[in-house]
N, C-alpha and C. Protein backbone atom coordinates (compact mmCIF):
# COMPACT_ATOMS: atom_id res chain seq x y z
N UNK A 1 101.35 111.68 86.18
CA UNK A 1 101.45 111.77 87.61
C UNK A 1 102.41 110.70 88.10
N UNK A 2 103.61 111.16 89.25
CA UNK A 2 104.27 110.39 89.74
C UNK A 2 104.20 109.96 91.30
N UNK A 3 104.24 108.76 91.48
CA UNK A 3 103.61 108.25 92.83
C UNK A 3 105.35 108.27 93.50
N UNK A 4 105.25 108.91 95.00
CA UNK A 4 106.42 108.98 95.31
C UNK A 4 106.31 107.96 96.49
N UNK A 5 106.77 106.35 95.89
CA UNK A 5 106.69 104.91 96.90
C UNK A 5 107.17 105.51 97.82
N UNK A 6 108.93 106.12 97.63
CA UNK A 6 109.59 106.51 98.87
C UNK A 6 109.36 107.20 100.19
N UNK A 7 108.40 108.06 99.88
CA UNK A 7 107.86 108.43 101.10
C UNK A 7 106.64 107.99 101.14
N UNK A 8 105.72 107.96 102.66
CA UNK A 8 104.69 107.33 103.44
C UNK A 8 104.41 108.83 104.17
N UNK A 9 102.91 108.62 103.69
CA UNK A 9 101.76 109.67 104.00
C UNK A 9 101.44 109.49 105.40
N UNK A 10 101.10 108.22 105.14
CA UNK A 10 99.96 107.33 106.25
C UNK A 10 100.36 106.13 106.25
N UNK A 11 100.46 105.42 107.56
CA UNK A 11 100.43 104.05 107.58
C UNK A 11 99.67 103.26 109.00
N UNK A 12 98.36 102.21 108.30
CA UNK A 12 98.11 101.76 109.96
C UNK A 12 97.77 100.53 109.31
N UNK A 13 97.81 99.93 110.71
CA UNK A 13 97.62 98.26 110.05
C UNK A 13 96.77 98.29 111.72
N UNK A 14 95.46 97.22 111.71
CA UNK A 14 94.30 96.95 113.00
C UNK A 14 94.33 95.84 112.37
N UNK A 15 93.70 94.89 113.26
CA UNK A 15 93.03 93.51 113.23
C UNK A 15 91.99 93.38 114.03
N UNK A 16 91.60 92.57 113.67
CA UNK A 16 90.24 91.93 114.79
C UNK A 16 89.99 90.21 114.15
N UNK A 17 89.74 89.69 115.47
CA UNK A 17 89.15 88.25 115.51
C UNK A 17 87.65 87.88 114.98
N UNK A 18 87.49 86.78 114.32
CA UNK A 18 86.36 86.86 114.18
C UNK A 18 86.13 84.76 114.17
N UNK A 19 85.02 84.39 114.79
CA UNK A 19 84.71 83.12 114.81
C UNK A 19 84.05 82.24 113.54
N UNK A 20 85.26 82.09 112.86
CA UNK A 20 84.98 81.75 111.43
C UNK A 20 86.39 81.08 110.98
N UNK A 21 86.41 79.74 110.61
CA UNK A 21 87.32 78.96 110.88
C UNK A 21 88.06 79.94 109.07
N UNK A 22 89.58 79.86 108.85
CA UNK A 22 89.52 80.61 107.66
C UNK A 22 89.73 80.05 106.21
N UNK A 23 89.30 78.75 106.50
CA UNK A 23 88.89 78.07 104.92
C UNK A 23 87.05 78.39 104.64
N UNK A 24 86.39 79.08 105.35
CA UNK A 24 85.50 79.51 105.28
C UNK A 24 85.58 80.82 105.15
N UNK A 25 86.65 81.53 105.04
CA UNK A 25 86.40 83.00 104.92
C UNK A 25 86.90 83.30 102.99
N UNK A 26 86.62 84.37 102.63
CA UNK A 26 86.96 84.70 101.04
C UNK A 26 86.51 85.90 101.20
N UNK A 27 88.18 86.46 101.17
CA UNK A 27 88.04 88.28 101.28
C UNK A 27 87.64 88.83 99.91
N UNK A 28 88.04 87.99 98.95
CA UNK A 28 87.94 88.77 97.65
C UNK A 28 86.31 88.79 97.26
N UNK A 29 85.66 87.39 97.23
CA UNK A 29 84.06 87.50 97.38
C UNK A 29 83.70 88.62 98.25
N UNK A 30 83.85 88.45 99.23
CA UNK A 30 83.14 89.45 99.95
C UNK A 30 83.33 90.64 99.67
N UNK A 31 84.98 91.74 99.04
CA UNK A 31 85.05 92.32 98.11
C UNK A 31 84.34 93.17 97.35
N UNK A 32 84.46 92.11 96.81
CA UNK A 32 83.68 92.43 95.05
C UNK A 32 82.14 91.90 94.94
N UNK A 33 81.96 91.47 95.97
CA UNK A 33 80.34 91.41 95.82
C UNK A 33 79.59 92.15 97.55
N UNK A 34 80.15 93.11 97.92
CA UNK A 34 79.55 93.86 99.21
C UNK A 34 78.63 95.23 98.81
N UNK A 35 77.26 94.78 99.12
CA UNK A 35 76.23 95.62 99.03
C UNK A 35 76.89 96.97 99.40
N UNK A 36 76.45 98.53 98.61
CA UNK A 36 76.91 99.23 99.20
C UNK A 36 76.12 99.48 100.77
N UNK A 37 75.00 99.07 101.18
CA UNK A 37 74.51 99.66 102.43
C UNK A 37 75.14 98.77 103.43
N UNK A 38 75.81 98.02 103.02
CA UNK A 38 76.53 97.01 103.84
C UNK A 38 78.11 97.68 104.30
N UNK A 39 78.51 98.33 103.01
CA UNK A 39 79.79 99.70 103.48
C UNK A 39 79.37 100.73 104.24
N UNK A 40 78.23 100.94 104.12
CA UNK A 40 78.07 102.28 104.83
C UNK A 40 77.92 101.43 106.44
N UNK A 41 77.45 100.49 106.58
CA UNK A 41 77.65 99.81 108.06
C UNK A 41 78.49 99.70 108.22
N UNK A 42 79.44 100.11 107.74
CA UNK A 42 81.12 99.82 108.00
C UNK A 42 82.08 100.46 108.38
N UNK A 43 81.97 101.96 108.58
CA UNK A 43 82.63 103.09 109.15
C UNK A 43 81.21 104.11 109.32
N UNK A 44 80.25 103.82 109.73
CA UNK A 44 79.45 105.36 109.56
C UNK A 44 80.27 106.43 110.62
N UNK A 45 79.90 107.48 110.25
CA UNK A 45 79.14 108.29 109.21
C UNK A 45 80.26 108.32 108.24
N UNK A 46 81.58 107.94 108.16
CA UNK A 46 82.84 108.02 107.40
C UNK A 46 82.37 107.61 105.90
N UNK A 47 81.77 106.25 105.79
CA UNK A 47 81.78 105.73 104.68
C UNK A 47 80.07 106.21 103.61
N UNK A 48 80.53 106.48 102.58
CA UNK A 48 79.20 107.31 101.60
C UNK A 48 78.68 106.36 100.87
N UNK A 49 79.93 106.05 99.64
CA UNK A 49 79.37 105.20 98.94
C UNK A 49 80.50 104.33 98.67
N UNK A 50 80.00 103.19 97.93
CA UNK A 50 80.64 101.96 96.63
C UNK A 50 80.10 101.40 95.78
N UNK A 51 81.20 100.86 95.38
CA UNK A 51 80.55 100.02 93.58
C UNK A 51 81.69 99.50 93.30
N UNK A 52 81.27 98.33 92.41
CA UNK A 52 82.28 97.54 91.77
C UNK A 52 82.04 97.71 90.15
N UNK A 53 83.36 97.97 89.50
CA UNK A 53 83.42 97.63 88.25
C UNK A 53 84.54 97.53 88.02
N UNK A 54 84.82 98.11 86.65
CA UNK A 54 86.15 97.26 85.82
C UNK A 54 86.85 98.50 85.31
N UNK A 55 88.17 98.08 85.07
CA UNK A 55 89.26 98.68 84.70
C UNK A 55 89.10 98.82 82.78
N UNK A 56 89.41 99.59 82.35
CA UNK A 56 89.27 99.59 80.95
C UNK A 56 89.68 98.31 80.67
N UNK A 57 91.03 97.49 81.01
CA UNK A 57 91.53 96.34 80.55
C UNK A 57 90.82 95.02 81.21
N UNK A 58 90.07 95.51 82.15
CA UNK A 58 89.41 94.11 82.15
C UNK A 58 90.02 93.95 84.04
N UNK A 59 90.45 94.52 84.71
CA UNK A 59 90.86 94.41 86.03
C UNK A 59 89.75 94.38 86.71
N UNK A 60 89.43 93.81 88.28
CA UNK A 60 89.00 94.65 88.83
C UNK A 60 89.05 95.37 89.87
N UNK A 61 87.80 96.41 90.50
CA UNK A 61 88.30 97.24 90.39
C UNK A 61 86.95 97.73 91.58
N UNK A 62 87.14 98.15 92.45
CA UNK A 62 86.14 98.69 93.67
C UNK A 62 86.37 100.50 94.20
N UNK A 63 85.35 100.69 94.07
CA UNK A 63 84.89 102.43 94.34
C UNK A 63 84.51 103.07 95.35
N UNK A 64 85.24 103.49 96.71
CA UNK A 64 84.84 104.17 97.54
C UNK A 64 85.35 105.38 97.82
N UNK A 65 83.90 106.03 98.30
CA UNK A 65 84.01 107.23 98.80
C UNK A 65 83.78 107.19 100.28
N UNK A 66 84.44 108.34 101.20
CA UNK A 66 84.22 108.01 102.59
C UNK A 66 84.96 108.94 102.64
N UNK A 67 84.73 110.41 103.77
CA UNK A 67 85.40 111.34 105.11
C UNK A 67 86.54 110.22 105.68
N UNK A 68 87.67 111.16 105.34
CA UNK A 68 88.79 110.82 106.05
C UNK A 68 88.98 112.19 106.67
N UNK A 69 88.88 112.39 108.31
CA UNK A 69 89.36 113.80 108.26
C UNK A 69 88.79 114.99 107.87
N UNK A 70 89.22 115.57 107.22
CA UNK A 70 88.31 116.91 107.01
C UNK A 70 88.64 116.61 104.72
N UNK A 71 88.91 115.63 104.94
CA UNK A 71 88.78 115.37 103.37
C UNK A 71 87.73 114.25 102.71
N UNK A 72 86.96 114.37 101.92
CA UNK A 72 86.15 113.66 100.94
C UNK A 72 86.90 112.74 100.18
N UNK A 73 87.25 111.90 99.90
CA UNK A 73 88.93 110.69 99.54
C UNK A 73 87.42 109.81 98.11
N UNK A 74 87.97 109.92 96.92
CA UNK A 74 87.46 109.28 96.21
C UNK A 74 88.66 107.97 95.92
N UNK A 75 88.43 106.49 96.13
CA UNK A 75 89.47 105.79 96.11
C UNK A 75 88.83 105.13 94.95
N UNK A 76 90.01 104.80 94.27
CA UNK A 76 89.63 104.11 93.08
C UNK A 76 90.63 102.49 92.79
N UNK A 77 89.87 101.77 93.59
CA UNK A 77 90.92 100.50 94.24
C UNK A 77 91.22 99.37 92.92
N UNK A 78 92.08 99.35 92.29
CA UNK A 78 92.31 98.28 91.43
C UNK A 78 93.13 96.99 92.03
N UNK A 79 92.28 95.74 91.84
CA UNK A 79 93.05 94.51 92.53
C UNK A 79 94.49 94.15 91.82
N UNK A 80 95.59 94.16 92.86
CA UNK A 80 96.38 93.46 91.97
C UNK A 80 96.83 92.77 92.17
N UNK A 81 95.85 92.02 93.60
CA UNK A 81 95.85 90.41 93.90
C UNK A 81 94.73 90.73 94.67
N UNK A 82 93.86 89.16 94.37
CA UNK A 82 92.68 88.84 95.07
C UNK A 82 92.59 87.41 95.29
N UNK A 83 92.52 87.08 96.56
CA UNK A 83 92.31 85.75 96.67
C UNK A 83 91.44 85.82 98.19
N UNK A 84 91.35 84.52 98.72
CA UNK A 84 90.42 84.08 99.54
C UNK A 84 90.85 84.93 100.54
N UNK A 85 92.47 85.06 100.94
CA UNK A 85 92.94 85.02 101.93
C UNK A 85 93.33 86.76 102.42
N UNK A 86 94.24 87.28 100.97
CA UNK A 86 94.69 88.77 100.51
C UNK A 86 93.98 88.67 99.53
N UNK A 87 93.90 90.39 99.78
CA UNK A 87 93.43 91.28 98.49
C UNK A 87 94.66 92.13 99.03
N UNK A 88 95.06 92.74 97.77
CA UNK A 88 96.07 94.12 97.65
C UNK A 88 95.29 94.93 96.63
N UNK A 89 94.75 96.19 97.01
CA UNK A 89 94.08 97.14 96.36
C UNK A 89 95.17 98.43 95.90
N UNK A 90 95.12 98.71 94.75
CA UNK A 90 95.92 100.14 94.68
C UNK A 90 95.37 101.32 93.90
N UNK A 91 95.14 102.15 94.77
CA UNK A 91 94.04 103.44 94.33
C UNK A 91 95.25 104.75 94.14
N UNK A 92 94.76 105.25 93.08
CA UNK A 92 95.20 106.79 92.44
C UNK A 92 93.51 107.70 93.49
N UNK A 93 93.84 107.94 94.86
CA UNK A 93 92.86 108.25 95.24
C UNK A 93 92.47 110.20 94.98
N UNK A 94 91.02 110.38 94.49
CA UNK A 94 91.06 112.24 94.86
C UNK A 94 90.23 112.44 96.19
N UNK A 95 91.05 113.80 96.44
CA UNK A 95 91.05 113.68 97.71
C UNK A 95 91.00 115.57 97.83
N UNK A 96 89.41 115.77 98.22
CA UNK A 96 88.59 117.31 98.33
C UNK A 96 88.99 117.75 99.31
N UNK A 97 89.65 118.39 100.05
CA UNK A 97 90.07 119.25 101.30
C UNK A 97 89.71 120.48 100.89
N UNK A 98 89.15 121.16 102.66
CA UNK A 98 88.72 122.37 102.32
C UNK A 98 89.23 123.67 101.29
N UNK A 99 90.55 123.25 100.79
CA UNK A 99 91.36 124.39 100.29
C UNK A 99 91.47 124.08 98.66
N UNK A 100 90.76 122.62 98.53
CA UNK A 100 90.80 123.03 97.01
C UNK A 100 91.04 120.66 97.04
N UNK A 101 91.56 120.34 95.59
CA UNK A 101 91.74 119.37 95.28
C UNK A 101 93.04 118.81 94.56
N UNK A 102 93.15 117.04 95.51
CA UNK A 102 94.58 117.15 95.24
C UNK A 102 94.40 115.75 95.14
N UNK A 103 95.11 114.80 94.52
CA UNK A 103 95.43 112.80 94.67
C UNK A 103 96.61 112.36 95.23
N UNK A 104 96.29 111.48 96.07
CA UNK A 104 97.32 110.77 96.72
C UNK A 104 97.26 108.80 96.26
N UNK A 105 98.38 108.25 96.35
CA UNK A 105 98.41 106.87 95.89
C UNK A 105 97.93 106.32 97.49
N UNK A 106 96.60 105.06 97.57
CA UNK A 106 96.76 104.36 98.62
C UNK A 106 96.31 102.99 98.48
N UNK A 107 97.09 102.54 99.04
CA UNK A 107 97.76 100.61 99.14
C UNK A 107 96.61 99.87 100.18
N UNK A 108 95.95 99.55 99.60
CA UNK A 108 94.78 98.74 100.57
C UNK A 108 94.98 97.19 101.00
N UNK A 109 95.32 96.80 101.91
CA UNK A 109 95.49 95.14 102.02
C UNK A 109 95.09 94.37 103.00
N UNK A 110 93.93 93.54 102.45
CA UNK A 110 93.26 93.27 103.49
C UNK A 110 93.54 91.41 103.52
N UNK A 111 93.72 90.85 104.87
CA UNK A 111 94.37 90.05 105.16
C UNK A 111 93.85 89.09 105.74
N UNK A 112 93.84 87.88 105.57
CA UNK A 112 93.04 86.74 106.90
C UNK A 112 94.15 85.81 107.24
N UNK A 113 93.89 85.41 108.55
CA UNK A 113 95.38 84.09 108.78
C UNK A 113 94.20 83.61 109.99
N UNK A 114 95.05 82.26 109.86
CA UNK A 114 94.28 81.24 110.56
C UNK A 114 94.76 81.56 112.08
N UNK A 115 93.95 81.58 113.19
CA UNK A 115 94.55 81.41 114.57
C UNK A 115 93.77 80.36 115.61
N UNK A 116 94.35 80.13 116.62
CA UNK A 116 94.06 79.30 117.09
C UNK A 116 92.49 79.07 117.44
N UNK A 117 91.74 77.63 117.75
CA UNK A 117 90.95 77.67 118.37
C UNK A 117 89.56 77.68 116.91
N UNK A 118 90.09 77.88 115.63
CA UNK A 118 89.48 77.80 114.59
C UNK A 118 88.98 78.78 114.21
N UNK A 119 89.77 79.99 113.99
CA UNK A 119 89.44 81.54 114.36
C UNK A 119 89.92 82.40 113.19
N UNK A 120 89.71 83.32 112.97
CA UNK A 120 90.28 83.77 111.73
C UNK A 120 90.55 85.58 112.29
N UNK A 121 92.00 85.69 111.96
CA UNK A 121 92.46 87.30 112.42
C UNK A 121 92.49 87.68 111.03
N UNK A 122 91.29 89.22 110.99
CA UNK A 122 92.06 89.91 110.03
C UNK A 122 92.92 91.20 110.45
N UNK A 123 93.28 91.55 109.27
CA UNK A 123 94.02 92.45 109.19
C UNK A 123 93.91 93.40 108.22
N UNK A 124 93.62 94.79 108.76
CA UNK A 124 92.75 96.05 107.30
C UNK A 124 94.25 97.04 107.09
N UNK A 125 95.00 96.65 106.49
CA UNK A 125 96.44 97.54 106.55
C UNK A 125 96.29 98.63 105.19
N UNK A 126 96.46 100.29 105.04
CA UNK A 126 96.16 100.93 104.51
C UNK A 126 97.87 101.68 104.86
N UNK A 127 98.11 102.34 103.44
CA UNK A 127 99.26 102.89 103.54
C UNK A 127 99.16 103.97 102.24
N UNK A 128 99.54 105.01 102.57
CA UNK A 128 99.48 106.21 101.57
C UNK A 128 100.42 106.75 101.40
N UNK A 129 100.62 107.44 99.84
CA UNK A 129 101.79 107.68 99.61
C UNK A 129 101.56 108.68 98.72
N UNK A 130 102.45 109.86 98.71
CA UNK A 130 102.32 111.03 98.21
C UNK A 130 102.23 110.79 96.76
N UNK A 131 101.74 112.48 95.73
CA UNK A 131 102.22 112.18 94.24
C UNK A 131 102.58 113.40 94.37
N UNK A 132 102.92 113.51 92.91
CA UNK A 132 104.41 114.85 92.64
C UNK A 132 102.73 115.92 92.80
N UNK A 133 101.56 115.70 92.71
CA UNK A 133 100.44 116.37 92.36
C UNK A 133 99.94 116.79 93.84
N UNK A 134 100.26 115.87 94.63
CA UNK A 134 99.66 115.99 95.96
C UNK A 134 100.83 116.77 96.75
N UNK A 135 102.36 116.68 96.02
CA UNK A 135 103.76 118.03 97.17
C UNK A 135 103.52 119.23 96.36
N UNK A 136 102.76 119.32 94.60
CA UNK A 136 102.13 120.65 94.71
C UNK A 136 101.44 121.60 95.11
N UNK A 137 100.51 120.67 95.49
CA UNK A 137 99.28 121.22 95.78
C UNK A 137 99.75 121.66 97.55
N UNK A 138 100.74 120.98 98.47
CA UNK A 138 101.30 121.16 99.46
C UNK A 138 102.01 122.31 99.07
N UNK A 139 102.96 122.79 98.45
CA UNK A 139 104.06 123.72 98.01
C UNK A 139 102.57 125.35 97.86
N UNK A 140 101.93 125.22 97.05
CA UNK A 140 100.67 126.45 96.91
C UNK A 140 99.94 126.66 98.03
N UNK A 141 100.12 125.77 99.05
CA UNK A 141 98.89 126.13 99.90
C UNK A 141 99.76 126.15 101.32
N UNK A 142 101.39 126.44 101.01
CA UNK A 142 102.16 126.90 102.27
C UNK A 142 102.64 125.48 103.09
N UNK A 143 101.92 124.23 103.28
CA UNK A 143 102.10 123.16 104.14
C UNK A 143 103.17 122.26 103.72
N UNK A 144 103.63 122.03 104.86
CA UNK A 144 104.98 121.09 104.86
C UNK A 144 104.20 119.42 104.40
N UNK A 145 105.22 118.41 103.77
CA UNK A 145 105.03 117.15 104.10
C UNK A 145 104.66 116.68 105.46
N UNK A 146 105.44 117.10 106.04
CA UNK A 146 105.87 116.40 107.56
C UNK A 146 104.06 116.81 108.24
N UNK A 147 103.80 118.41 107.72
CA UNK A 147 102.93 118.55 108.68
C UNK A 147 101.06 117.74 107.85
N UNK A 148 101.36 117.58 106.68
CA UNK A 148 100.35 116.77 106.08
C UNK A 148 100.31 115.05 106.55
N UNK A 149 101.78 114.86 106.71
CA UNK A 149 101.40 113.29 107.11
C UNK A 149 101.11 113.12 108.46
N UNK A 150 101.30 113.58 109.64
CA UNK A 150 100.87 113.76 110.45
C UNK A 150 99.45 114.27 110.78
N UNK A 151 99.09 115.28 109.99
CA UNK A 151 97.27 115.34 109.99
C UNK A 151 96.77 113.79 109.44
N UNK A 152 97.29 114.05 108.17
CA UNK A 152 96.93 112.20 107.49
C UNK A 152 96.82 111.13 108.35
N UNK A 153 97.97 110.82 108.88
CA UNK A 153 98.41 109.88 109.52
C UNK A 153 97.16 109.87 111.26
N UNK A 154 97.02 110.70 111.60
CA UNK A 154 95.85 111.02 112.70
C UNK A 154 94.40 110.67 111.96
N UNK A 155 93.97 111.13 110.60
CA UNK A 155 92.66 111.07 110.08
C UNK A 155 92.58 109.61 109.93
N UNK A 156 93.38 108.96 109.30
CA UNK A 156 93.83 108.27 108.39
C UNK A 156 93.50 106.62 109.24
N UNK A 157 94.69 106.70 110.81
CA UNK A 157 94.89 106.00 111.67
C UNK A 157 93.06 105.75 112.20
N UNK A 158 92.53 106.89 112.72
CA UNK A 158 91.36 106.96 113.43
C UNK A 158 90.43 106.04 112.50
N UNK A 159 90.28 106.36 111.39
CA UNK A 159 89.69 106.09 110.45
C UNK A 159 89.25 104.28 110.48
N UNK A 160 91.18 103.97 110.04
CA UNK A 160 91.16 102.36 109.94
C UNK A 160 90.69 101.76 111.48
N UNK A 161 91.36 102.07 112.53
CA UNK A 161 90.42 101.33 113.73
C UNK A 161 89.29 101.31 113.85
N UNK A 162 88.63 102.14 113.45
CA UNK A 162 87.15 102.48 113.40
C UNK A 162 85.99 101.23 112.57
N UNK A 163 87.08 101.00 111.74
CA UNK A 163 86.42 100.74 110.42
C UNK A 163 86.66 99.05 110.40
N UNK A 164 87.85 99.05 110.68
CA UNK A 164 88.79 97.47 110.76
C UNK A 164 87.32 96.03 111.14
N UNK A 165 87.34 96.09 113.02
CA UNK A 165 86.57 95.54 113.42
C UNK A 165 84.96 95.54 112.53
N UNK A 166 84.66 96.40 112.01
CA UNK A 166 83.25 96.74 111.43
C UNK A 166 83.19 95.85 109.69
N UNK A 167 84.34 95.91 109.32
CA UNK A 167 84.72 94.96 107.96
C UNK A 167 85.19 93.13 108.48
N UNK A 168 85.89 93.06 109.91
CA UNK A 168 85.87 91.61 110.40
C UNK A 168 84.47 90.80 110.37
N UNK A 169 83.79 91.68 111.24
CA UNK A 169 82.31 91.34 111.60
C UNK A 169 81.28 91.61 110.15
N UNK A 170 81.58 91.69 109.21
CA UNK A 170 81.19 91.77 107.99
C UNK A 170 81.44 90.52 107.09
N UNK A 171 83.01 90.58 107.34
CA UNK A 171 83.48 89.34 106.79
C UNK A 171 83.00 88.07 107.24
N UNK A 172 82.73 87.90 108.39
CA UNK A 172 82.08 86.64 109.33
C UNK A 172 80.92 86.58 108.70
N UNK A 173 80.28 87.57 108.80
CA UNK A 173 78.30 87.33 108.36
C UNK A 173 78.47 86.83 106.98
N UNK A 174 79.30 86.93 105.84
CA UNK A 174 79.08 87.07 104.62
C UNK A 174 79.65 85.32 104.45
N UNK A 175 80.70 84.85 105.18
CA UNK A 175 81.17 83.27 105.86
C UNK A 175 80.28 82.73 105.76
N UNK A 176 79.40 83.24 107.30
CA UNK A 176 78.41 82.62 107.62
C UNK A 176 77.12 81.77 106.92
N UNK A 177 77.00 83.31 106.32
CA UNK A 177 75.99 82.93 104.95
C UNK A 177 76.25 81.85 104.42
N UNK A 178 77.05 82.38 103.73
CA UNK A 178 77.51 81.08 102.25
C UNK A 178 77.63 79.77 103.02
N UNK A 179 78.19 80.03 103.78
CA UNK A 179 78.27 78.08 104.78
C UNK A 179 76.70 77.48 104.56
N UNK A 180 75.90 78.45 105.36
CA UNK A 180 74.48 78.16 105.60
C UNK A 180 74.03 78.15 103.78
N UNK A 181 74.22 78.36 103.22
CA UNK A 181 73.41 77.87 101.72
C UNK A 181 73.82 77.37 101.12
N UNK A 182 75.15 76.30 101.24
CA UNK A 182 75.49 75.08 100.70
C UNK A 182 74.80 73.70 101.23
């Protein structure tokens, strides 16, 4: 399967503030150790399930499922940076639409920067990108690119605002915590 970087499916980038100075925040902990009933507080009814595990080679490597749209999106997020601040996730995602099944590549990057006042902005930036598997499965079932990224790009967009603020305020509590049990 070939991931086509050059073109963009989907692209949205949201933020939200959260009161958590950001040497206290650690996106990758929170990550790789987030209860799944703690995801499903995180986009309902969008988000189903997660799990963390590992890459045959030893990567890792986080599992969600969640309604994008009128599609079922199995993402299969491998880190290929994790730190306090970024994570960059990159999923070979499948993706159930009513007409049958198809995978698309999507770029997960989730972001913290310090702002004023001792504050921490994140940032949930998601970007999708076609495969030679996903303009087949377009080519058999009659639909243009143009008119898939634009449904995408609507599911896709709705999706991350939805979801953005609900993973800030996640990120804070999980801060919070750990502050409070040192």
């Amino acid at each position: 399967m070939k991931v086509l970087t050059e073109k963009i499916l989907s692209q949205s980038a949201y933020t939200a503030d959260i009161d958590v100075p950001l040497e206290k925040v650690d996106i990758a902990d929170w990550l790789f150790t987030l209860p799944e009933a703690e995801y499903l507080r995180c986009c309902p009814p969008d988000h189903i399930g997660s799990g963390v595990t590992m890459t045959d080679d030893g990567r890792r490597m986080v599992i969600n499922v969640e309604m994008i749209g009128t599609g079922l999106v199995i993402q299969h997020y491998v880190a290929e940076e994790a730190t306090a601040s970024y994570c960059r996730m990159n999923s070979i995602s499948d993706v159930f639409t009513p007409v049958g099944r198809t995978q698309v590549n999507v770029i997960w990057e989730l972001i913290a920067e310090s702002i004023e006042g001792g504050r921490t902005r994140y940032t949930n930036r998601v970007t999708s990108h076609p495969t030679d598997v996903f303009m087949d499965f377009l080519a058999e079932h009659g639909q243009t690119f143009e008119q898939a990224a634009v449904a995408r790009q609507e599911a896709g967009g709705d999706h991350n605002r939805r979801e953005t603020p609900l993973f800030a305020a996640s990120i804070a509590r999980r801060a919070i915590a750990k502050a409070a049990a040192k």
